[in-house]
Protein backbone atom coordinates (compact mmCIF):
# COMPACT_ATOMS: atom_id res chain seq x y z
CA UNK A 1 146.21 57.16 39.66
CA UNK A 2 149.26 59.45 40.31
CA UNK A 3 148.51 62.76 42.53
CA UNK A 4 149.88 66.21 42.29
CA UNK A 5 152.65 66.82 43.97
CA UNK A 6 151.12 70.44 45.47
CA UNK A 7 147.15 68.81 46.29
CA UNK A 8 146.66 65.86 48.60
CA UNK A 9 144.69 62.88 47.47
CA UNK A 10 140.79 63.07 46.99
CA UNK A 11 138.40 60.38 49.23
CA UNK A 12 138.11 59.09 45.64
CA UNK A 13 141.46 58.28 44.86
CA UNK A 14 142.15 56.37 48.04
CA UNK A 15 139.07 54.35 47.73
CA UNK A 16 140.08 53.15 44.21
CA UNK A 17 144.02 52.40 46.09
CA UNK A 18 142.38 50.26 48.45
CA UNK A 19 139.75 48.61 46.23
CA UNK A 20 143.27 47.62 44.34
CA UNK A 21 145.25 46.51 47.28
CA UNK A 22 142.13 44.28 48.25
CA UNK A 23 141.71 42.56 44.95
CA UNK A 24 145.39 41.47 44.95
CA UNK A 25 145.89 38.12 46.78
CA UNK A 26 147.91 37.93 49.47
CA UNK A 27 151.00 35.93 50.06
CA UNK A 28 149.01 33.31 51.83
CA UNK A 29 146.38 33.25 48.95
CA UNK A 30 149.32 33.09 46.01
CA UNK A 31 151.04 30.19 47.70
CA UNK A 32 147.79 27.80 48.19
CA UNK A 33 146.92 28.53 44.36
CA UNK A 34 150.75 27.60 43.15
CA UNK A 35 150.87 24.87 45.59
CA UNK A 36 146.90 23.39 43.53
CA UNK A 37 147.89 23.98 40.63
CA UNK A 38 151.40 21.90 40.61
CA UNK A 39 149.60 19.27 41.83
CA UNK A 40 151.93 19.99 44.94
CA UNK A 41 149.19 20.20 47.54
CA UNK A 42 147.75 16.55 46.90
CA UNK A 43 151.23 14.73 46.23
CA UNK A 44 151.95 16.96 50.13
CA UNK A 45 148.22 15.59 51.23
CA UNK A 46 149.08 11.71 50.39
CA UNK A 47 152.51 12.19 52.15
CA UNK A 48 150.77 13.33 54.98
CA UNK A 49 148.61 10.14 54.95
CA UNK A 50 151.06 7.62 54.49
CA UNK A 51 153.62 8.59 57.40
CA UNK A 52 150.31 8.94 60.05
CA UNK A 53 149.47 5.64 59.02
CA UNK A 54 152.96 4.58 59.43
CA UNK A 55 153.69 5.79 62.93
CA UNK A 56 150.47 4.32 63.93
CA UNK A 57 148.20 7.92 64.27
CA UNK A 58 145.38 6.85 62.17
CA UNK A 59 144.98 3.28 64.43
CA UNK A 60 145.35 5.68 67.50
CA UNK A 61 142.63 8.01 66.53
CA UNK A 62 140.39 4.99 65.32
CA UNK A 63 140.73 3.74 69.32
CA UNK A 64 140.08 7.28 70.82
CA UNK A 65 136.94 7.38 68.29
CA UNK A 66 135.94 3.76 69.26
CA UNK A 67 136.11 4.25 73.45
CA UNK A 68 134.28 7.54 73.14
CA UNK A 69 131.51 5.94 71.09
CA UNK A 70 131.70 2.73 73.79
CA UNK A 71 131.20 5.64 76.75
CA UNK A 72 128.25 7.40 75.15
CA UNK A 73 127.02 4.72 73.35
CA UNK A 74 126.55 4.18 69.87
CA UNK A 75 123.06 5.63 69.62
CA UNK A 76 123.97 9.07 71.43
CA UNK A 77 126.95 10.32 69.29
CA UNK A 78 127.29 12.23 66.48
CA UNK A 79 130.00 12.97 64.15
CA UNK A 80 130.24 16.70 65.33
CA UNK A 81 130.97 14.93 68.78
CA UNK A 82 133.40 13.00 67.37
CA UNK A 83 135.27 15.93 65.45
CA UNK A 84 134.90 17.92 68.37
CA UNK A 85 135.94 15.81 71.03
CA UNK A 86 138.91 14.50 68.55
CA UNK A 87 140.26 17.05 66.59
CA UNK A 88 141.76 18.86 69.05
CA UNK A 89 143.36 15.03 70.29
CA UNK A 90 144.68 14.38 66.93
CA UNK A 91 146.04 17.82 66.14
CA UNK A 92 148.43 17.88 69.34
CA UNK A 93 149.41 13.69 68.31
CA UNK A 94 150.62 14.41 65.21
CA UNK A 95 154.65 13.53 65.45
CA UNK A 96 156.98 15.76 65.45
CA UNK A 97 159.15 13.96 62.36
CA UNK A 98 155.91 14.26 60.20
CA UNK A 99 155.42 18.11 60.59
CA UNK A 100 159.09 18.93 60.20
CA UNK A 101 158.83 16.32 56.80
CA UNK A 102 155.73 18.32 55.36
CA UNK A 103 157.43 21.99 55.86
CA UNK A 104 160.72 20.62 54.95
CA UNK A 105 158.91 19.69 51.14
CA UNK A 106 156.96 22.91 51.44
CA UNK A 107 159.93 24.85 51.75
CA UNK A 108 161.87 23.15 49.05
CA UNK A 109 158.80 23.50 46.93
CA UNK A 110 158.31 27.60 47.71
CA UNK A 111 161.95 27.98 46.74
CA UNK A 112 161.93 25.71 43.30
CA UNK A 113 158.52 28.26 42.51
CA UNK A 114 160.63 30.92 43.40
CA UNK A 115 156.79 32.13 45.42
């Protein structure tokens, strides 16, 4: 809605500018629906998997899940204790080589979309 140049803009027509601005997606939001739809974010999902298997993270969270469950015992754990005793473990783990891998293909990906 354009505004005259010699009245400033009524409550009205700023709520209707931000009701726009809100329904457009952000940058975030436009890049995780480009990166579904390609297919991208699965193909990026199984890469993920493969090298942590490769470098050993999945058999090293497996162990750190196995001695907690040995210290509480089997019967007193839950998977919430698991995920939250673990996730912040296998977050910090994760090599170095594998995150700069997965942004490197992200990147090349964002510029091939042209996002």
């Amino acid at each position: 809605m354009r505004n005259s140049v010699n009245r400033p803009p009524t409550p009205e027509d700023t709520v209707e500018e931000q009701e726009d601005q809100e329904k457009q997606p952000t940058l975030q939001e436009i890049i995780k629906i480009k990166l579904i739809e390609s297919g991208e974010k699965e193909r990026l999902m199984e890469l993920l998997r493969e090298r942590l298997i490769e470098c050993g993270w999945k058999d090293e969270m497996k162990a750190l899940c196995r001695a907690f469950i040995k210290k509480k015992g089997k019967n007193n754990v839950t998977v919430d204790d698991l995920i939250h005793v673990i996730t912040p473990k296998g977050r910090a783990s994760i090599p170095d080589s594998v995150k700069a891998e997965l942004l490197q293909r992200i990147h090349s990906f964002l510029v091939q979309a042209a996002v």
